[in-house]
C-alpha atoms as a PDB file:
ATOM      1  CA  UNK A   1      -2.992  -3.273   3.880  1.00  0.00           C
ATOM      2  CA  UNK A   2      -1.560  -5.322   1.561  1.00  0.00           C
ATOM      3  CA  UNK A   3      -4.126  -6.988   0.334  1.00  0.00           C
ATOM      4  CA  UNK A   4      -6.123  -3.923  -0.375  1.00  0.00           C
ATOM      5  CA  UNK A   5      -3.020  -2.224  -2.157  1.00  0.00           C
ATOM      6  CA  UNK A   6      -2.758  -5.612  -4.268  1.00  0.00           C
ATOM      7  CA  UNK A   7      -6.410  -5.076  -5.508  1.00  0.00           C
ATOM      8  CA  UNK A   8      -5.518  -1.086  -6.145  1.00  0.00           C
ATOM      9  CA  UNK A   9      -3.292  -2.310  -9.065  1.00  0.00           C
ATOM     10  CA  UNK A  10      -5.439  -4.605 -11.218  1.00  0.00           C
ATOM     11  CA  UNK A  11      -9.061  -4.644 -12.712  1.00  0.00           C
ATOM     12  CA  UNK A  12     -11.712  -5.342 -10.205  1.00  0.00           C
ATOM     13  CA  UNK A  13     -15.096  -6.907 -11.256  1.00  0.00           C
ATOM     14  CA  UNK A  14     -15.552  -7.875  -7.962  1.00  0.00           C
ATOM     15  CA  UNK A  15     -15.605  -5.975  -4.932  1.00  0.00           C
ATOM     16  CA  UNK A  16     -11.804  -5.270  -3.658  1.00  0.00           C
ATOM     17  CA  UNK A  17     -12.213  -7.757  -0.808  1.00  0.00           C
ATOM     18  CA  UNK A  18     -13.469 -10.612  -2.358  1.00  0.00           C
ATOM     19  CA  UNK A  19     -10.924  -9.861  -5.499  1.00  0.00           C
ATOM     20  CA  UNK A  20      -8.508 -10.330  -2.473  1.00  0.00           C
ATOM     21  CA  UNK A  21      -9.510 -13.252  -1.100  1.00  0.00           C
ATOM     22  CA  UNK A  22     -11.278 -12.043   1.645  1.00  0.00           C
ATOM     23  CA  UNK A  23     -14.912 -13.980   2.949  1.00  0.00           C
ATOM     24  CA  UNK A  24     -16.042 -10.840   4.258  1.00  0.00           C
ATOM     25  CA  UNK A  25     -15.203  -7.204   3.487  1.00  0.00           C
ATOM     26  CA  UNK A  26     -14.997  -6.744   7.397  1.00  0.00           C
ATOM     27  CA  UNK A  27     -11.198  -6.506   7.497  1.00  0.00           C
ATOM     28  CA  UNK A  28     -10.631  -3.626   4.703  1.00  0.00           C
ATOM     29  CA  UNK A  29     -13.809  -1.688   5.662  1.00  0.00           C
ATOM     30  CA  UNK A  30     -11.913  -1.129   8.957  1.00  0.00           C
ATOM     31  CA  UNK A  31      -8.747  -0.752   7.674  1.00  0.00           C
ATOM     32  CA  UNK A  32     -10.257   2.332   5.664  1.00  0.00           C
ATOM     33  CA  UNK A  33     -13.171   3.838   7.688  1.00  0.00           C
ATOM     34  CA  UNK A  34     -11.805   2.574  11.607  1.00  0.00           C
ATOM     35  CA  UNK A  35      -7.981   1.790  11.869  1.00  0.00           C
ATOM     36  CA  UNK A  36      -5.688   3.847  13.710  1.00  0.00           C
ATOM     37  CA  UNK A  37      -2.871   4.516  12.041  1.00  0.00           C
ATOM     38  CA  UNK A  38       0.755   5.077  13.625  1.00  0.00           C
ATOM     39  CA  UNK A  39       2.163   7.702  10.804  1.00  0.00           C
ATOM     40  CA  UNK A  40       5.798   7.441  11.909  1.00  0.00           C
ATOM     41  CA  UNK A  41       6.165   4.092  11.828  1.00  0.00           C
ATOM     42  CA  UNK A  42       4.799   3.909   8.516  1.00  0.00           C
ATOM     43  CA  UNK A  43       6.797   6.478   7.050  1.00  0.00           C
ATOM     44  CA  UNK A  44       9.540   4.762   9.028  1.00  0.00           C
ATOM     45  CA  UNK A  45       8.596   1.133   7.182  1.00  0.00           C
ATOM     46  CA  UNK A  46       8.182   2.787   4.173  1.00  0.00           C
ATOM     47  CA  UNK A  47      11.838   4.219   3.942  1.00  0.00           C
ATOM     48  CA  UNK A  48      13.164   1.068   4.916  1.00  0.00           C
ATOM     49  CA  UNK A  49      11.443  -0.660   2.286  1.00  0.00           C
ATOM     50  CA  UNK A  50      12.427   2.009  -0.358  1.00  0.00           C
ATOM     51  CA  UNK A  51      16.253   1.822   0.896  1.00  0.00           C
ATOM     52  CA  UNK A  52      16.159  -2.459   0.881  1.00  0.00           C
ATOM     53  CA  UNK A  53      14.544  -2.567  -2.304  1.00  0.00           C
ATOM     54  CA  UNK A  54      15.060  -0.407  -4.033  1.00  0.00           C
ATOM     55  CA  UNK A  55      17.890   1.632  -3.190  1.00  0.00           C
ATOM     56  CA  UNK A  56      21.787   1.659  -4.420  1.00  0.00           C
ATOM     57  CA  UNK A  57      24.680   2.693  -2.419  1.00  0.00           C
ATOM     58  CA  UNK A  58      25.230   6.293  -5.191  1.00  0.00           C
ATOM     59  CA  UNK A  59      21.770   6.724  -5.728  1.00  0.00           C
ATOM     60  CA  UNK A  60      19.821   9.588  -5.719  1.00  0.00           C
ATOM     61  CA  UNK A  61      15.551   9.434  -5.308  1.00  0.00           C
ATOM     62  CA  UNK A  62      14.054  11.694  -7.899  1.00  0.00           C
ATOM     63  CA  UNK A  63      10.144  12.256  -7.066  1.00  0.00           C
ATOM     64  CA  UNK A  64       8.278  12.981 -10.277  1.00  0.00           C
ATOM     65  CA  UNK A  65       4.672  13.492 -10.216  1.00  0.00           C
ATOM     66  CA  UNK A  66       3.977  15.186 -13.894  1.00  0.00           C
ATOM     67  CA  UNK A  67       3.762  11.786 -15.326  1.00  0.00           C
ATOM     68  CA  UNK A  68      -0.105  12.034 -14.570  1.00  0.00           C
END
């Protein structure tokens, strides 16, 4: 997952998995098409994340989206 959110972020001549250092493209194409994914633990991983790295003990998270 990583890897392919790595590749998300900068220009790709190549295909994503080979831009990620990847021999084959085996590993993302399941990761996209066949993984099953656990959605509370990643939600849970994701707010722990948010909170370690970002986070401060008064602060408030303000989700903006009209920046697109």
């Amino acid at each position: 997952m990583r890897d392919y959110v790595r590749v998300l972020h900068v220009p790709v001549a190549r295909q994503p998995a080979e831009q990620a250092g990847h021999s084959t493209p085996d590993g993302l194409q399941h990761l996209l098409a066949g993984a099953k994914w656990e959605r509370d633990g990643i939600r849970d991983d994701l707010q722990q994340y948010v909170t370690d790295e970002l986070g401060e003990s008064d602060g408030v998270p303000i989700i903006d989206d009209t920046g697109f």
